[in-house]
C-alpha atoms as a PDB file:
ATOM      1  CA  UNK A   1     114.486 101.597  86.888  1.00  0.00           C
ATOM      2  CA  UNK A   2     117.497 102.582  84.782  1.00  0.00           C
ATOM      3  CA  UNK A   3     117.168 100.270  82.269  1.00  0.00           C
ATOM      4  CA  UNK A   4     113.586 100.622  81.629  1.00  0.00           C
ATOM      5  CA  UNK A   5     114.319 104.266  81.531  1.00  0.00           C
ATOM      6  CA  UNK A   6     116.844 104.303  78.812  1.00  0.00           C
ATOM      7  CA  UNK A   7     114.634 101.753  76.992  1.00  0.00           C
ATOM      8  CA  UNK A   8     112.196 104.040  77.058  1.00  0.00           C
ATOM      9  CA  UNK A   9     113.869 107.116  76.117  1.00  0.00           C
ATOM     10  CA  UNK A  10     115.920 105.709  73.340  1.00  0.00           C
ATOM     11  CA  UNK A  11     112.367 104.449  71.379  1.00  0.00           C
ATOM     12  CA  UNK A  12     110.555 107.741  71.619  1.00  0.00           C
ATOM     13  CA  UNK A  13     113.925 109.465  70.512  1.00  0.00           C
ATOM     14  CA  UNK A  14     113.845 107.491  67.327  1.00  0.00           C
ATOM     15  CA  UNK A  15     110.129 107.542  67.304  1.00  0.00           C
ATOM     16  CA  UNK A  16     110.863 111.205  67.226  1.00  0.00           C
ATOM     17  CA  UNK A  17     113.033 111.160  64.479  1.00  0.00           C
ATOM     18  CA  UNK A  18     111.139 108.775  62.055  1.00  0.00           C
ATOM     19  CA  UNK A  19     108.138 110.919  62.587  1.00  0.00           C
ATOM     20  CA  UNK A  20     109.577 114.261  62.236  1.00  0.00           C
ATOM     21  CA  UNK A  21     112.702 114.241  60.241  1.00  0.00           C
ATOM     22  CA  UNK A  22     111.700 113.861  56.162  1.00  0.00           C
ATOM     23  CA  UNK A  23     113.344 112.368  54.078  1.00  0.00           C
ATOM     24  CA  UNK A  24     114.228 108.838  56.002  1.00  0.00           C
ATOM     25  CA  UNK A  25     113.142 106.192  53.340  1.00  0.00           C
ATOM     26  CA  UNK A  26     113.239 103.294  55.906  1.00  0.00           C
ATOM     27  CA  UNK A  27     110.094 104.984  57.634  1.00  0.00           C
ATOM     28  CA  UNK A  28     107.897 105.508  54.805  1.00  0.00           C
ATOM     29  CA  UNK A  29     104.224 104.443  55.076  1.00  0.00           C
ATOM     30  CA  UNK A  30     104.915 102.407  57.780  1.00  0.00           C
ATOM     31  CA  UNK A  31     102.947 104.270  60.524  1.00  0.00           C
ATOM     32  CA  UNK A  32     105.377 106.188  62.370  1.00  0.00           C
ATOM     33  CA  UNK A  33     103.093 109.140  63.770  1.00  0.00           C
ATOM     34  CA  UNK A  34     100.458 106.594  65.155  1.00  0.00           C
ATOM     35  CA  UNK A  35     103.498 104.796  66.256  1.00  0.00           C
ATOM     36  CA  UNK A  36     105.017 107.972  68.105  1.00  0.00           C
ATOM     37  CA  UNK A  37     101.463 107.738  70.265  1.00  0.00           C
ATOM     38  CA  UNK A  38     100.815 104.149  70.800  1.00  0.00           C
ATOM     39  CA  UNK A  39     104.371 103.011  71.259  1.00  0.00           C
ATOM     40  CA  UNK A  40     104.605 105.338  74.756  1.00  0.00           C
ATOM     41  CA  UNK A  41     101.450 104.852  76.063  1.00  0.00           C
ATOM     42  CA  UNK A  42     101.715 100.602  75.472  1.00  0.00           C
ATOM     43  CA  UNK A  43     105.193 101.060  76.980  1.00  0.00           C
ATOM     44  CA  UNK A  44     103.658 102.792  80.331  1.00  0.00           C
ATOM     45  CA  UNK A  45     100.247 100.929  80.933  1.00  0.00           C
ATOM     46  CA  UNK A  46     101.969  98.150  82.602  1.00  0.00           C
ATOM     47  CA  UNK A  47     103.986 100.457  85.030  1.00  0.00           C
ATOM     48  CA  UNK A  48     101.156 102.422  85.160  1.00  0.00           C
ATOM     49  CA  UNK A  49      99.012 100.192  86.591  1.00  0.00           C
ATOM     50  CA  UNK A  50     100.991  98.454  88.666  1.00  0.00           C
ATOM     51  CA  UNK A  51     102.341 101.438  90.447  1.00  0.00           C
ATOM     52  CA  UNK A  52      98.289 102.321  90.879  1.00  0.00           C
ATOM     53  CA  UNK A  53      97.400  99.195  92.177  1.00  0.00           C
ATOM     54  CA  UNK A  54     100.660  99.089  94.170  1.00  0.00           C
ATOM     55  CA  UNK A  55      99.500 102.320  96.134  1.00  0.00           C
ATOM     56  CA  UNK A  56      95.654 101.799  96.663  1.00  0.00           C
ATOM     57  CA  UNK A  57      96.647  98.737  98.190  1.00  0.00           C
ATOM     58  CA  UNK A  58      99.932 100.489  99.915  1.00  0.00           C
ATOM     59  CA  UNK A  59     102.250  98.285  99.556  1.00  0.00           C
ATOM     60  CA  UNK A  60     105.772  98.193 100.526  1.00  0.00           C
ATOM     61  CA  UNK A  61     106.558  95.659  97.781  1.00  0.00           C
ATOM     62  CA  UNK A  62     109.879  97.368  95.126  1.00  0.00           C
ATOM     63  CA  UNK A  63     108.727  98.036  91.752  1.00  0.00           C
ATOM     64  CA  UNK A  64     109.655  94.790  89.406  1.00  0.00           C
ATOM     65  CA  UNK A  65     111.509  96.906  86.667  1.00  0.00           C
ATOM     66  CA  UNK A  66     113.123  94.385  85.319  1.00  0.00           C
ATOM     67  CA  UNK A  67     109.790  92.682  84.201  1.00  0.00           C
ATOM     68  CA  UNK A  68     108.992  96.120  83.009  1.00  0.00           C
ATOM     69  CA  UNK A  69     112.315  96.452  81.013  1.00  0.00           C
ATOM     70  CA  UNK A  70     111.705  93.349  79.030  1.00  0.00           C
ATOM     71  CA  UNK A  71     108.179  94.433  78.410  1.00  0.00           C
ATOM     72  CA  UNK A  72     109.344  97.771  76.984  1.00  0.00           C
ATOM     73  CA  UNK A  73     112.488  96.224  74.883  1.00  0.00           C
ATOM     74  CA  UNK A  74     110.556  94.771  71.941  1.00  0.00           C
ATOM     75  CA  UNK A  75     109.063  98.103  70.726  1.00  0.00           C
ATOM     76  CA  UNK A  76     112.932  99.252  71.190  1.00  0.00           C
ATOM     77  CA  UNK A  77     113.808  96.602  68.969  1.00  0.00           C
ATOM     78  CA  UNK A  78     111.494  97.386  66.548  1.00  0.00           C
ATOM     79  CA  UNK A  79     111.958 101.193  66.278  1.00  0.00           C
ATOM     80  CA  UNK A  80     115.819 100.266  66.270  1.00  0.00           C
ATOM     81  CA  UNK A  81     115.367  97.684  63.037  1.00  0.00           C
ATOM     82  CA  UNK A  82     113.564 100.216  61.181  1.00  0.00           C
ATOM     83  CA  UNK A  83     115.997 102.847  62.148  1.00  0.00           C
ATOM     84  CA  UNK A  84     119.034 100.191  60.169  1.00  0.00           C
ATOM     85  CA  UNK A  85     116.475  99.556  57.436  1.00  0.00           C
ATOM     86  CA  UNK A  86     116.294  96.109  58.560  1.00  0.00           C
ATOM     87  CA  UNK A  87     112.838  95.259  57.331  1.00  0.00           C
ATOM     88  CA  UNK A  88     113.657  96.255  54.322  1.00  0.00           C
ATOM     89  CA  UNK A  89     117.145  94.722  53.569  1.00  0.00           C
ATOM     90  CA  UNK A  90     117.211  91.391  55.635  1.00  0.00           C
ATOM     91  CA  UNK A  91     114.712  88.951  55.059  1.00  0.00           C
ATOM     92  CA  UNK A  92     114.926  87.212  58.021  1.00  0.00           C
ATOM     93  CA  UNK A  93     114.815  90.813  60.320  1.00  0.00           C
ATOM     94  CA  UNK A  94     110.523  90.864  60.696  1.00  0.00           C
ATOM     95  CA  UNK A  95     110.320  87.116  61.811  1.00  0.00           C
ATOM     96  CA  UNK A  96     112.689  86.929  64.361  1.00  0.00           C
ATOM     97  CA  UNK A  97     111.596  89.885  65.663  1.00  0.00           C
ATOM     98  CA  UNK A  98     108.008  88.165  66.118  1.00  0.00           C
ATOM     99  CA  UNK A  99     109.913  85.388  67.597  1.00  0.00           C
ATOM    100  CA  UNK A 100     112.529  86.971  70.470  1.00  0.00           C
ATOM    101  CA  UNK A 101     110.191  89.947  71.040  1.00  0.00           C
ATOM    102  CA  UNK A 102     107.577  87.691  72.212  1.00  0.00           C
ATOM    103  CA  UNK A 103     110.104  86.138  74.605  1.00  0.00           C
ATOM    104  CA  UNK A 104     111.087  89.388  75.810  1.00  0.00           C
ATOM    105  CA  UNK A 105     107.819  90.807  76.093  1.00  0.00           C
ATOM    106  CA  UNK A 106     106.173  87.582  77.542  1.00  0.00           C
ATOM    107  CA  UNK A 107     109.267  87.125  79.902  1.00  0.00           C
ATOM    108  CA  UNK A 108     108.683  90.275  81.290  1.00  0.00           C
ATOM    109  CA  UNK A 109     105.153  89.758  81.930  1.00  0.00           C
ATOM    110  CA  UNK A 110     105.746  86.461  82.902  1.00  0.00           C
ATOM    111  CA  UNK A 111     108.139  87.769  85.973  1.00  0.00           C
ATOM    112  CA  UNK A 112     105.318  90.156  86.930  1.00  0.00           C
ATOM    113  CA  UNK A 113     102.559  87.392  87.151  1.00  0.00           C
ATOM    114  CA  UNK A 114     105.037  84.817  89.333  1.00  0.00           C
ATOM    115  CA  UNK A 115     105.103  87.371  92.055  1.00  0.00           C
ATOM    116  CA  UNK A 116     101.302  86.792  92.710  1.00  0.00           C
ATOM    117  CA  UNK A 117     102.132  82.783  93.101  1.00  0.00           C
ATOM    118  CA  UNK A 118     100.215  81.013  90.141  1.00  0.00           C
ATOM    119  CA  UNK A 119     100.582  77.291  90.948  1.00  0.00           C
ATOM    120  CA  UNK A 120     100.765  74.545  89.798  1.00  0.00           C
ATOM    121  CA  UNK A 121     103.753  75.252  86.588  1.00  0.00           C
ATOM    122  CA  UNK A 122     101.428  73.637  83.985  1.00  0.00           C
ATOM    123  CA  UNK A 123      99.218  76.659  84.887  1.00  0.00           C
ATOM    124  CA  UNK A 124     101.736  79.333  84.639  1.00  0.00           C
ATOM    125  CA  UNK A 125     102.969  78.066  81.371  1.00  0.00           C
ATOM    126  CA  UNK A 126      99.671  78.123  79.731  1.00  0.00           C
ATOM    127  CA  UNK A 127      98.533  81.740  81.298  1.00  0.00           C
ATOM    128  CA  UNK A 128     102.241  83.011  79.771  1.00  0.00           C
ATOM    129  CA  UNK A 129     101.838  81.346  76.408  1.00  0.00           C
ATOM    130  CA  UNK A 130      98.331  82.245  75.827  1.00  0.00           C
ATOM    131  CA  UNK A 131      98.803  85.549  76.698  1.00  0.00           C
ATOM    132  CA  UNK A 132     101.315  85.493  73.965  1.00  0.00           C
ATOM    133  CA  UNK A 133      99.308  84.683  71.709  1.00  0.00           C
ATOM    134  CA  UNK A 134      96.545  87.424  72.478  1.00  0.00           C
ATOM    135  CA  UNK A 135      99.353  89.731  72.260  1.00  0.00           C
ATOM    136  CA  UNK A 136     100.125  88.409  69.215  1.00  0.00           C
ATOM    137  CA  UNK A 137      97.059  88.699  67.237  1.00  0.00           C
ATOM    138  CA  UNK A 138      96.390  91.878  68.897  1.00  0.00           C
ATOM    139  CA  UNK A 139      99.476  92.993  67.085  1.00  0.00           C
ATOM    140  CA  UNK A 140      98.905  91.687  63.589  1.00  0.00           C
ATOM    141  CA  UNK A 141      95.410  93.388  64.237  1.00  0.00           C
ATOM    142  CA  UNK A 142      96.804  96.794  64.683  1.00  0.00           C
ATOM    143  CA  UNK A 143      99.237  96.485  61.764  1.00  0.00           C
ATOM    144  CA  UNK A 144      96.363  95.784  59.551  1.00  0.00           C
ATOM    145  CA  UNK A 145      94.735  98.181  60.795  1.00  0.00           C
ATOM    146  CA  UNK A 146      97.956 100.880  60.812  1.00  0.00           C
ATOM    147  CA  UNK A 147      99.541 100.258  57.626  1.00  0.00           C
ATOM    148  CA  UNK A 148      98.894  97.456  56.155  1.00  0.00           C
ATOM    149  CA  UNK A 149      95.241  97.403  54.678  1.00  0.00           C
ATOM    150  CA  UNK A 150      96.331 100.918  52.479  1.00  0.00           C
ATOM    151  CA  UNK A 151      99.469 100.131  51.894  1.00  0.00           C
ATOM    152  CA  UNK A 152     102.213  97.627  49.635  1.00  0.00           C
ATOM    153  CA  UNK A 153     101.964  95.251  51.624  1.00  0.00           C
ATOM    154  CA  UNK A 154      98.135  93.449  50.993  1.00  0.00           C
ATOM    155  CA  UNK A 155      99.149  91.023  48.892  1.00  0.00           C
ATOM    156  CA  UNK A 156     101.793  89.209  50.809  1.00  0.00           C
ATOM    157  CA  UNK A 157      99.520  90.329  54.145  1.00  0.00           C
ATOM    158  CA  UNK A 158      97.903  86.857  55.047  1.00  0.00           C
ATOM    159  CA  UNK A 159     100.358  84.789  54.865  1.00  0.00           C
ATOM    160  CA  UNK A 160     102.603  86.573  56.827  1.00  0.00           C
ATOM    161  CA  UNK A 161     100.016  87.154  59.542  1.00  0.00           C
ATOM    162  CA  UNK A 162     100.212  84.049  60.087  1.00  0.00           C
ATOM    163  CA  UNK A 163     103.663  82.883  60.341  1.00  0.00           C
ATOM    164  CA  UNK A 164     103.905  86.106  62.623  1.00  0.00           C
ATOM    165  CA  UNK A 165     101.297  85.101  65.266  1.00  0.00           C
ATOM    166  CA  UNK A 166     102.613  81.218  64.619  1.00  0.00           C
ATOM    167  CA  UNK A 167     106.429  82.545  66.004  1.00  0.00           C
ATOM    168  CA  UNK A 168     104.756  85.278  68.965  1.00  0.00           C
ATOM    169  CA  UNK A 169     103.146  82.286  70.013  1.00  0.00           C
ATOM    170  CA  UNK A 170     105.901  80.151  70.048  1.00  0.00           C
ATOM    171  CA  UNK A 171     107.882  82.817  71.730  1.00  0.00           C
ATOM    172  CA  UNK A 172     105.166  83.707  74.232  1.00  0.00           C
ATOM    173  CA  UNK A 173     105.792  79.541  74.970  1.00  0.00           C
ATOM    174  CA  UNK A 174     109.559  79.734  75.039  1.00  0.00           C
ATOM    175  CA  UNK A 175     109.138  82.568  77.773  1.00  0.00           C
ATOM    176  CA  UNK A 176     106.834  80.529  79.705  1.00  0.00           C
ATOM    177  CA  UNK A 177     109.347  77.842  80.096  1.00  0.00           C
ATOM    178  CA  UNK A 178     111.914  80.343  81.604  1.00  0.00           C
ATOM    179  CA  UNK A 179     109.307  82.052  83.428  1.00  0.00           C
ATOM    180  CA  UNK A 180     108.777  78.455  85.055  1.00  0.00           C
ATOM    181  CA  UNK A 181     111.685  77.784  85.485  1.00  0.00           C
ATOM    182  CA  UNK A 182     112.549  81.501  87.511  1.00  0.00           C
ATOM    183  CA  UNK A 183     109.564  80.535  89.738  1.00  0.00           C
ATOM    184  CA  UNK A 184     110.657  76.779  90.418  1.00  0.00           C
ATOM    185  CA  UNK A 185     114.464  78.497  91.348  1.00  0.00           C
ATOM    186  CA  UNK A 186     112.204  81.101  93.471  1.00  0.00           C
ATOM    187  CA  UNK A 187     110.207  78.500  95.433  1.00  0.00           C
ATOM    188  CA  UNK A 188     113.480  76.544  96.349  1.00  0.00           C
ATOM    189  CA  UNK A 189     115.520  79.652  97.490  1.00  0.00           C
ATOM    190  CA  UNK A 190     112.358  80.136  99.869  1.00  0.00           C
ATOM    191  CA  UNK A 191     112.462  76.424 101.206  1.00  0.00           C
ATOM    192  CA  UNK A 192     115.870  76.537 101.954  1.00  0.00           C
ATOM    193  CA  UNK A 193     115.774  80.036 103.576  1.00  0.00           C
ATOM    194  CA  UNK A 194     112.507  78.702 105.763  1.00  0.00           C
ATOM    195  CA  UNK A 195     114.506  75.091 106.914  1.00  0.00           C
END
């Protein structure tokens, strides 16, 4: 719970400060007050809902924060790299973030989905991977939609759509295999505590 607590906290802090300090070049037309709204609330649906679910159905079951820690860290990272001016001043900042948040993001709901048993791996991999790339075009849809079809940022859009939901699902793929791989170590910890 700690981490996904100071996760939490240290986005809307800088979420705070893009949005209501002036001034800050880095944050410019890029969205910050919708981003002081949607960043929170996509942050606590998961735990949300889980922790619903968890008590109409009253179970005894510890909340997975870890899976909810990775699923908040990617909207850390991003506040964080616009915070540095990262975008702006390394070129190679916006895809790797498409790339490593997915894994983070996927990871973490990845970890949530093994605790309800999908079998067989093939199956797992393909749920986690194509959920990345939902979550990936969902994104690229709601920067178009933010700041990109009024802004700079038009002409150059398309093609970087693309390369951005190409690496989210590639990351959303990566995260699958260690998701896979978590539930294959799970599976044989169980076996050898049951012989």
């Amino acid at each position: 719970m700690l981490w996904a607590t100071v996760v939490f906290l240290a986005t809307v802090g800088q979420l705070a400060v893009a949005t209501f300090v002036p001034g800050l070049p880095q944050f410019d037309g890029k969205a910050f007050g919708a981003r002081l709204i949607a960043y929170p609330l996509m942050m606590l649906i998961t735990p949300a809902v889980w922790f619903l679910v968890r008590r109409r159905r009253r179970s005894t079951h510890p909340m997975p924060w870890t899976g909810f820690a990775l699923i908040m860290a990617p909207f850390l990272i991003d506040v964080t790299g616009n915070t540095l001016d990262f975008y702006d001043t390394l070129l190679w900042w916006d895809d790797a973030n498409h790339f490593f948040n997915w894994i983070l993001l996927c990871w973490g709901f990845g970890l949530l989905v093994i605790r309800g048993g999908v079998s067989p791996r093939w199956a797992l991999v393909l749920a986690v991977t194509g959920l990345g790339a939902v979550l990936a075009v969902g994104w690229e849809l709601g920067e178009w939609y933010s700041f990109i079809r009024q802004g700079t940022e038009l002409d150059t859009a398309y093609e970087d759509t693309l390369g951005d939901e190409a690496l989210g699902t590639l990351g959303g793929f990566v995260a699958a295999l260690i998701v896979s791989r978590t539930a294959r170590r799970r599976d044989h910890a169980r076996r050898g505590l049951q012989a």
